[in-house]
PDB file of N, CA and C in Angstrom:
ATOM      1  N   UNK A   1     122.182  96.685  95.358  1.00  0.00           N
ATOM      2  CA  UNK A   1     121.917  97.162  96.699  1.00  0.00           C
ATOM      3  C   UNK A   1     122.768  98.396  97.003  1.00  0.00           C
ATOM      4  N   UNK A   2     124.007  98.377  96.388  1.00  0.00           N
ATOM      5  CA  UNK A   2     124.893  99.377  96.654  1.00  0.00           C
ATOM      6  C   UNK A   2     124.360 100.948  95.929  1.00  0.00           C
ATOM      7  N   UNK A   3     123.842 100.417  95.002  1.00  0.00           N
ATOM      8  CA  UNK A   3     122.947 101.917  94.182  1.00  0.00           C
ATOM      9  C   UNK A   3     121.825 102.524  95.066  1.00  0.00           C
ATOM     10  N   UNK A   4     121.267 101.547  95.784  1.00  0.00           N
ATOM     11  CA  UNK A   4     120.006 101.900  95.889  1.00  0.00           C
ATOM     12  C   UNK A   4     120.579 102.583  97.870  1.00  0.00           C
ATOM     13  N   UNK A   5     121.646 102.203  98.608  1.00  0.00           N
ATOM     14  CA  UNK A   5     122.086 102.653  99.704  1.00  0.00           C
ATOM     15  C   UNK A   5     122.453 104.252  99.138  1.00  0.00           C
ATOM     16  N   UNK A   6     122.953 104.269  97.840  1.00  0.00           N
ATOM     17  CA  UNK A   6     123.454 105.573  97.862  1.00  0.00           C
ATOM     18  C   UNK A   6     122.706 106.239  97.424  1.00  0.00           C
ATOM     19  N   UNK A   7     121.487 105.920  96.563  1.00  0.00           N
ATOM     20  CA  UNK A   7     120.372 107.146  96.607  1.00  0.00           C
ATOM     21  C   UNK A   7     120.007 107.777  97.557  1.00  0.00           C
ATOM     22  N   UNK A   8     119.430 106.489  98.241  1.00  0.00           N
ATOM     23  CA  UNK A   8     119.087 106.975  99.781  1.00  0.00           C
ATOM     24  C   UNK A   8     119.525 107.921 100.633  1.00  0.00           C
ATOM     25  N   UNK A   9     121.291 107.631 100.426  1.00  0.00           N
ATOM     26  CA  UNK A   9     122.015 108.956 101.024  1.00  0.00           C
ATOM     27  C   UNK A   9     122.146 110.284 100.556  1.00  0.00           C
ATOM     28  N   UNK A  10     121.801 109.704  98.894  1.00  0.00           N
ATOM     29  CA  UNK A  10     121.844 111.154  98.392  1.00  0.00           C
ATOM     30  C   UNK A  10     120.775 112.218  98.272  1.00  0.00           C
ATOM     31  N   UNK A  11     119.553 111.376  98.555  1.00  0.00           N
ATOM     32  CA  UNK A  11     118.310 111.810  98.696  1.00  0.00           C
ATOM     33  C   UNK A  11     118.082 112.565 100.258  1.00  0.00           C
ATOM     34  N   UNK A  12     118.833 111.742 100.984  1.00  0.00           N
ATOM     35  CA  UNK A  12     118.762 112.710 102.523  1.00  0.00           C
ATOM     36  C   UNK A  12     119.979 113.991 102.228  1.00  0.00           C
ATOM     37  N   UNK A  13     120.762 113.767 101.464  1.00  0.00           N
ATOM     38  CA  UNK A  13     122.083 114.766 101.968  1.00  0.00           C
ATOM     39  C   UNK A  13     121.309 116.243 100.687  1.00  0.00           C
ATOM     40  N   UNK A  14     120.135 115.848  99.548  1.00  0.00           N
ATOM     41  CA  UNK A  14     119.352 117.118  99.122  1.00  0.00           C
ATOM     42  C   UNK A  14     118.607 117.568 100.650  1.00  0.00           C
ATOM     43  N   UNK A  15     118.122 116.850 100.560  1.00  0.00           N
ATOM     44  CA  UNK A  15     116.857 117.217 102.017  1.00  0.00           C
ATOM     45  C   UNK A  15     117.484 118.452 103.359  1.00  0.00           C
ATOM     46  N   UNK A  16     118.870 117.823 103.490  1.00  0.00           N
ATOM     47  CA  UNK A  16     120.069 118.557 104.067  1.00  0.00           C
ATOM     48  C   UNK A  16     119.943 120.115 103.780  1.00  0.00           C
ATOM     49  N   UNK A  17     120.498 119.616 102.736  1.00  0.00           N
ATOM     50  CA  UNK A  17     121.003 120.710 101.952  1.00  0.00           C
ATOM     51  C   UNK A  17     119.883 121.825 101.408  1.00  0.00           C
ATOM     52  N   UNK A  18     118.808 121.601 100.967  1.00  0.00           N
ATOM     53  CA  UNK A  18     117.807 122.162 101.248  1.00  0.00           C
ATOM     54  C   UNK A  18     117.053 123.142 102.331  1.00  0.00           C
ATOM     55  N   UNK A  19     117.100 122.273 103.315  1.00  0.00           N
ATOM     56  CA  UNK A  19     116.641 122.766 104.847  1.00  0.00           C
ATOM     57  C   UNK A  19     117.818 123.937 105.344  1.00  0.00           C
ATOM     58  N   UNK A  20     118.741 123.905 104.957  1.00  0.00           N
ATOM     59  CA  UNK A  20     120.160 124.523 105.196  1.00  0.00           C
ATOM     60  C   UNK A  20     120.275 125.520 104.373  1.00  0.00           C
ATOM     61  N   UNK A  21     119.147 125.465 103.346  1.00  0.00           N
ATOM     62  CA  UNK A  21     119.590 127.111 102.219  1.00  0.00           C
ATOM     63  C   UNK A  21     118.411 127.985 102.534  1.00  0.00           C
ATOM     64  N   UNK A  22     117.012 127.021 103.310  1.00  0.00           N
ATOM     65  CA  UNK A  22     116.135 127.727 103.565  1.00  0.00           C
ATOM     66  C   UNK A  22     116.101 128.782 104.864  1.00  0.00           C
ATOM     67  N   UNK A  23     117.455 128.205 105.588  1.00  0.00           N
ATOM     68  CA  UNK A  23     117.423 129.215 106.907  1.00  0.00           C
ATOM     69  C   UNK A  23     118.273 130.376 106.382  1.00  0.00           C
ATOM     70  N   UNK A  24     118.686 130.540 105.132  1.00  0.00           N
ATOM     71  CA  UNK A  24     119.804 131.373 105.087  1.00  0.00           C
ATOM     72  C   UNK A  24     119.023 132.687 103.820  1.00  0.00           C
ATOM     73  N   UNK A  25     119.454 133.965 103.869  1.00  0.00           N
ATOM     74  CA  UNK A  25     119.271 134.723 102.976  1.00  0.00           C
ATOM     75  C   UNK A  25     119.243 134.169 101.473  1.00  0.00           C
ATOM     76  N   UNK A  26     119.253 134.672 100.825  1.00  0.00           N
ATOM     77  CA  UNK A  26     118.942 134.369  99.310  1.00  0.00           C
ATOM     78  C   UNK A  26     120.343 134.005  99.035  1.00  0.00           C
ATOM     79  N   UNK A  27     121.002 134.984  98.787  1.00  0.00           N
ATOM     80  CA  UNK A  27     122.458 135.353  99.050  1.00  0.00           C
ATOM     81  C   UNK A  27     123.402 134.223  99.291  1.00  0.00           C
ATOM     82  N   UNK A  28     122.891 133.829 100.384  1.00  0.00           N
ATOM     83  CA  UNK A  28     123.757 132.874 100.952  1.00  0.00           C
ATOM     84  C   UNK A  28     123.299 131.478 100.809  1.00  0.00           C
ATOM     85  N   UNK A  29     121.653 131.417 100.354  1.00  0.00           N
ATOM     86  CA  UNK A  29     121.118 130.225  99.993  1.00  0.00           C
ATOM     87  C   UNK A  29     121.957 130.035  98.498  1.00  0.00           C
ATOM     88  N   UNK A  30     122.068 130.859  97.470  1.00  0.00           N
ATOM     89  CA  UNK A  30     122.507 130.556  96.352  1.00  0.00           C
ATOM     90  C   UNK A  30     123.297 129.245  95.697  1.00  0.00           C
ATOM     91  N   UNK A  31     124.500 129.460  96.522  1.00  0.00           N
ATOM     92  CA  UNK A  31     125.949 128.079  96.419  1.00  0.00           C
ATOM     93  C   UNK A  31     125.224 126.927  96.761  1.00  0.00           C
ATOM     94  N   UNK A  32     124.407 126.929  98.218  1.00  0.00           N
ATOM     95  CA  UNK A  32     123.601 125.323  98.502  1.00  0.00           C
ATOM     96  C   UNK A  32     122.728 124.995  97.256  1.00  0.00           C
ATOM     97  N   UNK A  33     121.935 126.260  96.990  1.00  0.00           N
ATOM     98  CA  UNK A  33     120.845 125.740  96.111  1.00  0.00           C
ATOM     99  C   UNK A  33     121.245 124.723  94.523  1.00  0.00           C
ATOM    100  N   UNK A  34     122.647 125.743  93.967  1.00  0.00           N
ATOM    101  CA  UNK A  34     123.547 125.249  93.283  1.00  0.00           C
ATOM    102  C   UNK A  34     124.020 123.715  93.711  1.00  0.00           C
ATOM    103  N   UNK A  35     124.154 123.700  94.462  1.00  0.00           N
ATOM    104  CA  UNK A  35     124.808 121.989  95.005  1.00  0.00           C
ATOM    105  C   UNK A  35     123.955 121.303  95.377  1.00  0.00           C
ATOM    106  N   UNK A  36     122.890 121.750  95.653  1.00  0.00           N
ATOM    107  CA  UNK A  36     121.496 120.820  95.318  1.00  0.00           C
ATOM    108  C   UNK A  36     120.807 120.562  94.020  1.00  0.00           C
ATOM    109  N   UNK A  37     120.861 121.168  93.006  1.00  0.00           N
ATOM    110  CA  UNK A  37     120.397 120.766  91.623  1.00  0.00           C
ATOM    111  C   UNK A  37     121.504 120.361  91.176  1.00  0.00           C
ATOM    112  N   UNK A  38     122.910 119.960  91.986  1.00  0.00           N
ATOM    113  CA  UNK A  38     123.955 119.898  90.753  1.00  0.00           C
ATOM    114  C   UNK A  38     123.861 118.199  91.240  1.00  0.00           C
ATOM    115  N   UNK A  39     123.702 117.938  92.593  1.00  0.00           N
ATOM    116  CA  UNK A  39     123.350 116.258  93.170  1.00  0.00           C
ATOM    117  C   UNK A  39     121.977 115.656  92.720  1.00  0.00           C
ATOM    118  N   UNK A  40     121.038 117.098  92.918  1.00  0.00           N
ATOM    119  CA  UNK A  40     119.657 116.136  91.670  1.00  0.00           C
ATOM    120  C   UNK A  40     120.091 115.665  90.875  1.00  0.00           C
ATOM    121  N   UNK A  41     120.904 116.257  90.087  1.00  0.00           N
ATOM    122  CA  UNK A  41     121.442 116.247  88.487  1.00  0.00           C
ATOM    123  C   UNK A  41     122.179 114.882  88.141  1.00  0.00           C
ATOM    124  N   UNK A  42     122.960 114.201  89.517  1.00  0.00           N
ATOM    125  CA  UNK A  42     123.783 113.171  89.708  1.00  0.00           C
ATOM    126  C   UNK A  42     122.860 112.049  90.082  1.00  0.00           C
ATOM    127  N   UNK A  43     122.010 112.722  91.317  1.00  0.00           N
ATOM    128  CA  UNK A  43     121.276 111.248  91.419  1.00  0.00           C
ATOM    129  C   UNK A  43     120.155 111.046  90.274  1.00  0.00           C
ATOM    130  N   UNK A  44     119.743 111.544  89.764  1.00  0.00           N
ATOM    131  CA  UNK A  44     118.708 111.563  88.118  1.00  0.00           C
ATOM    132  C   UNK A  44     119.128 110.709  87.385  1.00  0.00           C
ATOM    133  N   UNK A  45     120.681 110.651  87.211  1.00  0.00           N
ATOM    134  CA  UNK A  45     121.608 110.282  86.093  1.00  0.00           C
ATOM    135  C   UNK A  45     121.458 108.890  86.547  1.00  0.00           C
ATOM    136  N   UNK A  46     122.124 108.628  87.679  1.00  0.00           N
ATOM    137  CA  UNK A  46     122.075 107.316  88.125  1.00  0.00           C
ATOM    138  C   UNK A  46     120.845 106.247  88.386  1.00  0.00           C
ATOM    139  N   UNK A  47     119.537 106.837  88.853  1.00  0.00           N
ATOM    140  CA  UNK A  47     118.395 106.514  88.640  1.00  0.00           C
ATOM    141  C   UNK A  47     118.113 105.936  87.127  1.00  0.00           C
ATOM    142  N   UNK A  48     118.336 106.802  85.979  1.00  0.00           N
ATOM    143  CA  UNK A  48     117.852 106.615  84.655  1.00  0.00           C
ATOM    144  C   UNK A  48     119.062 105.411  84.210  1.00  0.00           C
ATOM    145  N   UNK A  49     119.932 105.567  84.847  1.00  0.00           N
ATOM    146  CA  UNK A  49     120.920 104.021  84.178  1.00  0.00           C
ATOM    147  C   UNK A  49     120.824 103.292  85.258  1.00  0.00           C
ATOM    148  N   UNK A  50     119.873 103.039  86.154  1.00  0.00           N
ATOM    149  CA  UNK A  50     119.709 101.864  86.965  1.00  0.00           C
ATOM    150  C   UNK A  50     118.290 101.643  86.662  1.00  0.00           C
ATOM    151  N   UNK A  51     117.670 102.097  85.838  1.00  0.00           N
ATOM    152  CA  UNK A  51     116.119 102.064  85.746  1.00  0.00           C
ATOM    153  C   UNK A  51     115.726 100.741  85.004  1.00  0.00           C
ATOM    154  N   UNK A  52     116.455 100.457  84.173  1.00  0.00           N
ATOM    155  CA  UNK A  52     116.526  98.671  83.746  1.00  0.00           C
ATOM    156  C   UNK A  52     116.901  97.219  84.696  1.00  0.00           C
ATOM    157  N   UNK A  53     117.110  97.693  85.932  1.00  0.00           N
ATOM    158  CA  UNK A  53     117.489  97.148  86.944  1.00  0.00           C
ATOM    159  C   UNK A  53     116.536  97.093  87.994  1.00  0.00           C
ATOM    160  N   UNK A  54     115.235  97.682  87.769  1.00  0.00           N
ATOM    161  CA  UNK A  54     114.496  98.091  89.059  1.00  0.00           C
ATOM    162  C   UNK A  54     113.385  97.064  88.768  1.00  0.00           C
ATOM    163  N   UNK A  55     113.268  95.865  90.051  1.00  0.00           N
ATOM    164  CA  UNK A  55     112.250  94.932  89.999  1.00  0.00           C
ATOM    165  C   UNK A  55     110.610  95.881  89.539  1.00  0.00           C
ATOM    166  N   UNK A  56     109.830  94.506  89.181  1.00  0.00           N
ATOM    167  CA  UNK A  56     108.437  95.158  89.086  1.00  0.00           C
ATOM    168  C   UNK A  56     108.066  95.840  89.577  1.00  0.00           C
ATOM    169  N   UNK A  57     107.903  95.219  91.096  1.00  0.00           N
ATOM    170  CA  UNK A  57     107.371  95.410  92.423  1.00  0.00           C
ATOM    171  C   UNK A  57     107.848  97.066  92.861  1.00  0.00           C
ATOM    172  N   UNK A  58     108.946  97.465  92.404  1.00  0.00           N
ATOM    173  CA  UNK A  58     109.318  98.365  92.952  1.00  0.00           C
ATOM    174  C   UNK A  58     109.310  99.988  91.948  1.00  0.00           C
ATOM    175  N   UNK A  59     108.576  99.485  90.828  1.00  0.00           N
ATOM    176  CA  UNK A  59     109.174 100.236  89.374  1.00  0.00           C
ATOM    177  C   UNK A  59     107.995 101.731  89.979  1.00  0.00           C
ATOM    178  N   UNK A  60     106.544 101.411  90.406  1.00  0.00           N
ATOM    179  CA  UNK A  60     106.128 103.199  90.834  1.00  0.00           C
ATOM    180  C   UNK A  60     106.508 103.513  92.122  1.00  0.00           C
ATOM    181  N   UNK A  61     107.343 103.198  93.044  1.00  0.00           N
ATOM    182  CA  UNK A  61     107.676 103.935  93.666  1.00  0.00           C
ATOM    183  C   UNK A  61     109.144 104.652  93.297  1.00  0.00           C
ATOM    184  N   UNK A  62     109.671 103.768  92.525  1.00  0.00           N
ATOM    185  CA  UNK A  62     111.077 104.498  91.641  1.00  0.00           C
ATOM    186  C   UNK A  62     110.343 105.460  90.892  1.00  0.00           C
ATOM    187  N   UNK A  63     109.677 105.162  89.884  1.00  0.00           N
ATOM    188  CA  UNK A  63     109.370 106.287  88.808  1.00  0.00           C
ATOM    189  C   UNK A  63     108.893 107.238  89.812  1.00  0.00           C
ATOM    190  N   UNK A  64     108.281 107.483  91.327  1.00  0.00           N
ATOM    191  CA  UNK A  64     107.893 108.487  92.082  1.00  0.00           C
ATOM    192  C   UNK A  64     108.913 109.262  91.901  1.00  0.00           C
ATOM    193  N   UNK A  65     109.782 108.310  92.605  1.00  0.00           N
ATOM    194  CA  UNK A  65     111.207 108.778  93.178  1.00  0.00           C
ATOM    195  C   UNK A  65     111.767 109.943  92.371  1.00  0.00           C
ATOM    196  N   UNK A  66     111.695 109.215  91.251  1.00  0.00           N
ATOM    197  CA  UNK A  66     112.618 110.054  89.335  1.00  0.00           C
ATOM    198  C   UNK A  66     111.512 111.269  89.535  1.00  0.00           C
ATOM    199  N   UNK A  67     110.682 111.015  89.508  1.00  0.00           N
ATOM    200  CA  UNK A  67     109.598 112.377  89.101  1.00  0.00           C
ATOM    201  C   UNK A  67     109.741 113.395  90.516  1.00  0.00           C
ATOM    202  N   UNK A  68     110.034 113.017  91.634  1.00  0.00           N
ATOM    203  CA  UNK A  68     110.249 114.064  92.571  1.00  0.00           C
ATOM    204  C   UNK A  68     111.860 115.060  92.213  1.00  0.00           C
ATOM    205  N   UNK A  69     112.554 114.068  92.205  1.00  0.00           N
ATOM    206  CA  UNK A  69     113.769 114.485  91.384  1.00  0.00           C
ATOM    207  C   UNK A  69     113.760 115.453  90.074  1.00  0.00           C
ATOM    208  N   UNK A  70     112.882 114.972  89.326  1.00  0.00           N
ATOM    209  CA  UNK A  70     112.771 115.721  88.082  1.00  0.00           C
ATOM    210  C   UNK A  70     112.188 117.355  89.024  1.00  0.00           C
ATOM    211  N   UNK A  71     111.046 117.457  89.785  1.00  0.00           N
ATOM    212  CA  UNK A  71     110.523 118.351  89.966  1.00  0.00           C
ATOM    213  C   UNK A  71     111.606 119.317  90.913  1.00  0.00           C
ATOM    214  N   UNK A  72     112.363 118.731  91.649  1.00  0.00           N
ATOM    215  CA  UNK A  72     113.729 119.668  92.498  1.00  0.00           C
ATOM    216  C   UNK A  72     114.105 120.117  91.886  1.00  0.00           C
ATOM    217  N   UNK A  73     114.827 119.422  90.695  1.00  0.00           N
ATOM    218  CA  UNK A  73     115.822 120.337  89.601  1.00  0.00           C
ATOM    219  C   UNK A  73     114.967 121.679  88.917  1.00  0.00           C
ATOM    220  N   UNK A  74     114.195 120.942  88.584  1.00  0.00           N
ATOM    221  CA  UNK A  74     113.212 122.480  88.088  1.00  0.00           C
ATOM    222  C   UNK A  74     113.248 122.998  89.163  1.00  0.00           C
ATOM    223  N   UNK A  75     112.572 122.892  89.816  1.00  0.00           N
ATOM    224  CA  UNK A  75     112.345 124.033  91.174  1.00  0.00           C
ATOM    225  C   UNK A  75     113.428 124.734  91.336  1.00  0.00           C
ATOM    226  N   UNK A  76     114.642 124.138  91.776  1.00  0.00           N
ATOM    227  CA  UNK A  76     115.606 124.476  92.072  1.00  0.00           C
ATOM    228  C   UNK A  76     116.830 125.529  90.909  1.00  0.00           C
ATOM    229  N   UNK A  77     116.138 124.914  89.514  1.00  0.00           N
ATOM    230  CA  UNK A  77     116.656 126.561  88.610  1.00  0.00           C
ATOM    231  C   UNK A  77     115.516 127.766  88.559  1.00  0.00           C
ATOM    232  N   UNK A  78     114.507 127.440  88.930  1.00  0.00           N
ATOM    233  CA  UNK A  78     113.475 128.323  89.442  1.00  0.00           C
ATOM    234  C   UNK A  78     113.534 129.385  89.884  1.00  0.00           C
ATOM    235  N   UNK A  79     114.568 128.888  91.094  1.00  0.00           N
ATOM    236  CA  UNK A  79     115.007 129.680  92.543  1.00  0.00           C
ATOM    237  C   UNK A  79     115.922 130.378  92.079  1.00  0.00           C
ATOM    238  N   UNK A  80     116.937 129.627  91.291  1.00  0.00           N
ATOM    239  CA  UNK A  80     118.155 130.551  90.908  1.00  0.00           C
ATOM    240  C   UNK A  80     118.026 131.847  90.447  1.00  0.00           C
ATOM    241  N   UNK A  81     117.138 131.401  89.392  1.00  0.00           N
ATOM    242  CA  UNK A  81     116.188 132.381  87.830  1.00  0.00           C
ATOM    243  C   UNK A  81     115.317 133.550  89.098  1.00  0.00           C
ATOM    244  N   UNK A  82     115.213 133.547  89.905  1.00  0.00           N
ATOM    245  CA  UNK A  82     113.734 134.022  90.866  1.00  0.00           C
ATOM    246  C   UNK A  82     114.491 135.909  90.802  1.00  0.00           C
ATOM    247  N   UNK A  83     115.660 135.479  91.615  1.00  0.00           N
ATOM    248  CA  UNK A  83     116.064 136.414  92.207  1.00  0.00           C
ATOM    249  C   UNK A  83     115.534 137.099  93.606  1.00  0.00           C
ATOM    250  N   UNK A  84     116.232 137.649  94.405  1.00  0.00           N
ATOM    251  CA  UNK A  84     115.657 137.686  95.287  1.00  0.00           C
ATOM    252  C   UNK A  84     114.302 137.730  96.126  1.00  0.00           C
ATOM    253  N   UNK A  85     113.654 138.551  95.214  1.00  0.00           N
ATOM    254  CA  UNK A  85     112.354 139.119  95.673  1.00  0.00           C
ATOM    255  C   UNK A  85     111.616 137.858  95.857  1.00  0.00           C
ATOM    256  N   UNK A  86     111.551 136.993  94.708  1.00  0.00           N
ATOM    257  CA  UNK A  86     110.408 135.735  95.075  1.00  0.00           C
ATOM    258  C   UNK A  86     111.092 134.447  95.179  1.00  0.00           C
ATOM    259  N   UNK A  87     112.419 134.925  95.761  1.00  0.00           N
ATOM    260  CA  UNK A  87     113.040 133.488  95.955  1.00  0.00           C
ATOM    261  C   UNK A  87     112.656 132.413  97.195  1.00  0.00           C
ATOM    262  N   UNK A  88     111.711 133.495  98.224  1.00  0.00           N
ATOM    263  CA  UNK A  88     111.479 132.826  99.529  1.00  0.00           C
ATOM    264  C   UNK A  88     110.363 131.915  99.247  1.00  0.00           C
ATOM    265  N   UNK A  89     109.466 132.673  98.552  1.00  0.00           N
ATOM    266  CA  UNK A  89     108.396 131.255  98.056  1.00  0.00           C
ATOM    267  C   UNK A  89     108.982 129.812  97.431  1.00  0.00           C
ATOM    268  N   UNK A  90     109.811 130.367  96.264  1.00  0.00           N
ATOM    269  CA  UNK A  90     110.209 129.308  95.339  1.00  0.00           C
ATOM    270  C   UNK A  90     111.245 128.380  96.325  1.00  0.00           C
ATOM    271  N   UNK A  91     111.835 128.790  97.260  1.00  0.00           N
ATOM    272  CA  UNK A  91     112.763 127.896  98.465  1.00  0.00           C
ATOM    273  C   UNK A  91     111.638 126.716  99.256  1.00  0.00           C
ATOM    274  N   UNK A  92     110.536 127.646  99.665  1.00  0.00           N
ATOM    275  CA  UNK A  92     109.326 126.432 100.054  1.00  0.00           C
ATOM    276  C   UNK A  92     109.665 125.834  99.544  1.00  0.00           C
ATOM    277  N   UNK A  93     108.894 125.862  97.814  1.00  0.00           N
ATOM    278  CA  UNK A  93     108.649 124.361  97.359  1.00  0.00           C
ATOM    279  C   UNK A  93     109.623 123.943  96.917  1.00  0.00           C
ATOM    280  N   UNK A  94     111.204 124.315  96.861  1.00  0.00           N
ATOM    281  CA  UNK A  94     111.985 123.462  96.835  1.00  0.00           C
ATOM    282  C   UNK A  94     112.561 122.617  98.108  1.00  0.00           C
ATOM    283  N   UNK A  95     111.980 123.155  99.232  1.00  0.00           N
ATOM    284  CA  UNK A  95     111.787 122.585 101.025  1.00  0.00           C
ATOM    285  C   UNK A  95     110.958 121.171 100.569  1.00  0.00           C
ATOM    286  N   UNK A  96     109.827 121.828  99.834  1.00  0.00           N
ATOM    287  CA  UNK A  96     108.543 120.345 100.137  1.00  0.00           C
ATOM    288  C   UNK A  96     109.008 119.301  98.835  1.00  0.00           C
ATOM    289  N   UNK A  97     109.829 119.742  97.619  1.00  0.00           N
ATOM    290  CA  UNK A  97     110.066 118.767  96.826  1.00  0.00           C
ATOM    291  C   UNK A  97     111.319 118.010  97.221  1.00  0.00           C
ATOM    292  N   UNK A  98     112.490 118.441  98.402  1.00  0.00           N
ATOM    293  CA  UNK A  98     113.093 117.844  98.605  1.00  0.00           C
ATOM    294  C   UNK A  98     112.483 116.636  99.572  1.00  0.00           C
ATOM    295  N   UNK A  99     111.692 116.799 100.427  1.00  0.00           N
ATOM    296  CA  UNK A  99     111.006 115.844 101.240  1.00  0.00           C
ATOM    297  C   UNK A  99     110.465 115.111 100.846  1.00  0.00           C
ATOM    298  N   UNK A 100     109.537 115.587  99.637  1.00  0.00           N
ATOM    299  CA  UNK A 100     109.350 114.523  98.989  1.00  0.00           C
ATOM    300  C   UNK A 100     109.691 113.346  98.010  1.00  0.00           C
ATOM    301  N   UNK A 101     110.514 114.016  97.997  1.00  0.00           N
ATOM    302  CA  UNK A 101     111.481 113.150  96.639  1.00  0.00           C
ATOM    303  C   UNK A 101     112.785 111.902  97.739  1.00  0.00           C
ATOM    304  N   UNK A 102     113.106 112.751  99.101  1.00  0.00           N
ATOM    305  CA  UNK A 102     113.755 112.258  99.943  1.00  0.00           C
ATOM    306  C   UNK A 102     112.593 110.726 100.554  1.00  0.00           C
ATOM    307  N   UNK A 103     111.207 110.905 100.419  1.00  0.00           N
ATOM    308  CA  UNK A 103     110.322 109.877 101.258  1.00  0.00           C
ATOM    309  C   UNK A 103     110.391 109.205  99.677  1.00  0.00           C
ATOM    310  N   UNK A 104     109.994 109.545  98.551  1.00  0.00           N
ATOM    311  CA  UNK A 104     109.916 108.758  97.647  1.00  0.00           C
ATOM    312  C   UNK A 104     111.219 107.608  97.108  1.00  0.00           C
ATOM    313  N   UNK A 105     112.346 108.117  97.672  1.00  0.00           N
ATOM    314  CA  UNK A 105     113.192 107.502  97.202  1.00  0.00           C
ATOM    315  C   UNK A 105     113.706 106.368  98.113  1.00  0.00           C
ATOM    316  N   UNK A 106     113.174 107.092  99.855  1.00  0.00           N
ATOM    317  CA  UNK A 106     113.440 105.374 100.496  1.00  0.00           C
ATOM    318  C   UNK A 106     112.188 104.738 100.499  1.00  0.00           C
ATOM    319  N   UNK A 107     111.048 105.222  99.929  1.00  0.00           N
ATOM    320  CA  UNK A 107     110.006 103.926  99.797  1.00  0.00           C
ATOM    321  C   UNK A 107     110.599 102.944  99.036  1.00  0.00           C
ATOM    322  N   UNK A 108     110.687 103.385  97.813  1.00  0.00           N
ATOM    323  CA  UNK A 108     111.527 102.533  96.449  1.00  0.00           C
ATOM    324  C   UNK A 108     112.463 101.786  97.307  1.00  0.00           C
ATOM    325  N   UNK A 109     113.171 102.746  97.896  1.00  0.00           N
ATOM    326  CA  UNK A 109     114.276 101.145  98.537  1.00  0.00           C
ATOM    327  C   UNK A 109     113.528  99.975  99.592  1.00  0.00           C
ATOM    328  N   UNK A 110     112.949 100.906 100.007  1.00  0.00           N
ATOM    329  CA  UNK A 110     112.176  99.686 101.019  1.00  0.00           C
ATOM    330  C   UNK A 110     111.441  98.610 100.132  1.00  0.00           C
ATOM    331  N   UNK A 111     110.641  99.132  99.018  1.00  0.00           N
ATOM    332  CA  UNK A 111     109.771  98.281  97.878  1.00  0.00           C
ATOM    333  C   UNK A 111     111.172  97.318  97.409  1.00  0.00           C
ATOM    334  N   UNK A 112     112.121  97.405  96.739  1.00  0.00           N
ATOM    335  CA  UNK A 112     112.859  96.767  96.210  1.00  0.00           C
ATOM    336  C   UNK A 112     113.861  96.155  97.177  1.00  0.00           C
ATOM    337  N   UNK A 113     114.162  96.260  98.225  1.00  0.00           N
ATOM    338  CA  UNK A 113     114.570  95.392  99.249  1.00  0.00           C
ATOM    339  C   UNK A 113     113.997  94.326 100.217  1.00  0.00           C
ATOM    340  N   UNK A 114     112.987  94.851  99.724  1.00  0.00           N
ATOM    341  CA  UNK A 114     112.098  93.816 100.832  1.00  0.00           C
ATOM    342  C   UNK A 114     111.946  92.592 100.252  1.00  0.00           C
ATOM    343  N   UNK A 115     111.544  91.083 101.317  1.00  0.00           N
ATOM    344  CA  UNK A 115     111.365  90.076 100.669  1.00  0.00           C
ATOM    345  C   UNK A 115     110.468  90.191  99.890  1.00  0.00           C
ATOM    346  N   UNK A 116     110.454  89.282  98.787  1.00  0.00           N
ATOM    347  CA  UNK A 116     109.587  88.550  97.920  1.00  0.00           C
ATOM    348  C   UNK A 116     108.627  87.683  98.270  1.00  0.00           C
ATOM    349  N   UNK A 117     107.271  87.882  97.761  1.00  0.00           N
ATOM    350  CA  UNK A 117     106.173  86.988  98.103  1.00  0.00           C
ATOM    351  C   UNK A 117     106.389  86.008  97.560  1.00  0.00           C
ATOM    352  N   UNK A 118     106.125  84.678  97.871  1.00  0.00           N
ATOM    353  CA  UNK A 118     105.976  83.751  97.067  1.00  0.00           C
ATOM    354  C   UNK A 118     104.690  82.832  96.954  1.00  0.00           C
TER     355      UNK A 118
END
């Protein structure tokens, strides 16, 4: 339970952090964007060694979860690699993959916390 509270947080504090590089110049988006693929990079890690741990019930909305994750980090060296000129596009979809990866990752908790049918 304690893994799955701190995805959650870590999945909102990309989403953060995200929304926070998109109001800012390129320039100044840079360092966030950096500290957002460097926490993908952390919560990925932890996902893939808790992934033997993840009930049935809950295993595609995790693997969502991992695959939104997978797609930030790309995105997010994307942006780096872009350089200015087409970095404002490539910030979108690192806007819409953080949201999504942020909804995918508290479904999974909601799927794997919730009671059990019996």
């Amino acid at each position: 339970m304690d893994f799955l509270n701190k995805a959650l947080e870590q999945a909102k504090q990309l989403q953060q952090i995200t929304a926070d590089a998109m109001k800012k110049s390129y320039d100044q988006a840079q360092p966030l964007i950096e500290q957002g693929v460097k926490q993908a990079q952390d919560l990925q890690r932890s996902m893939v060694e808790q992934a033997p741990n993840v009930s049935a019930a809950a295993k595609d909305q995790y693997d969502a979860a991992l695959k939104h994750t997978d797609t930030f980090i790309a995105t997010g060296k994307t942006v780096l690699g872009a350089g200015t000129s087409a970095a404002q596009q490539h910030l979108n979809l690192l806007g819409e993959q953080a949201s999504k990866m942020a909804d995918a990752t508290r479904n999974a908790v909601h799927q794997a916390t919730a009671p059990k049918e019996q």
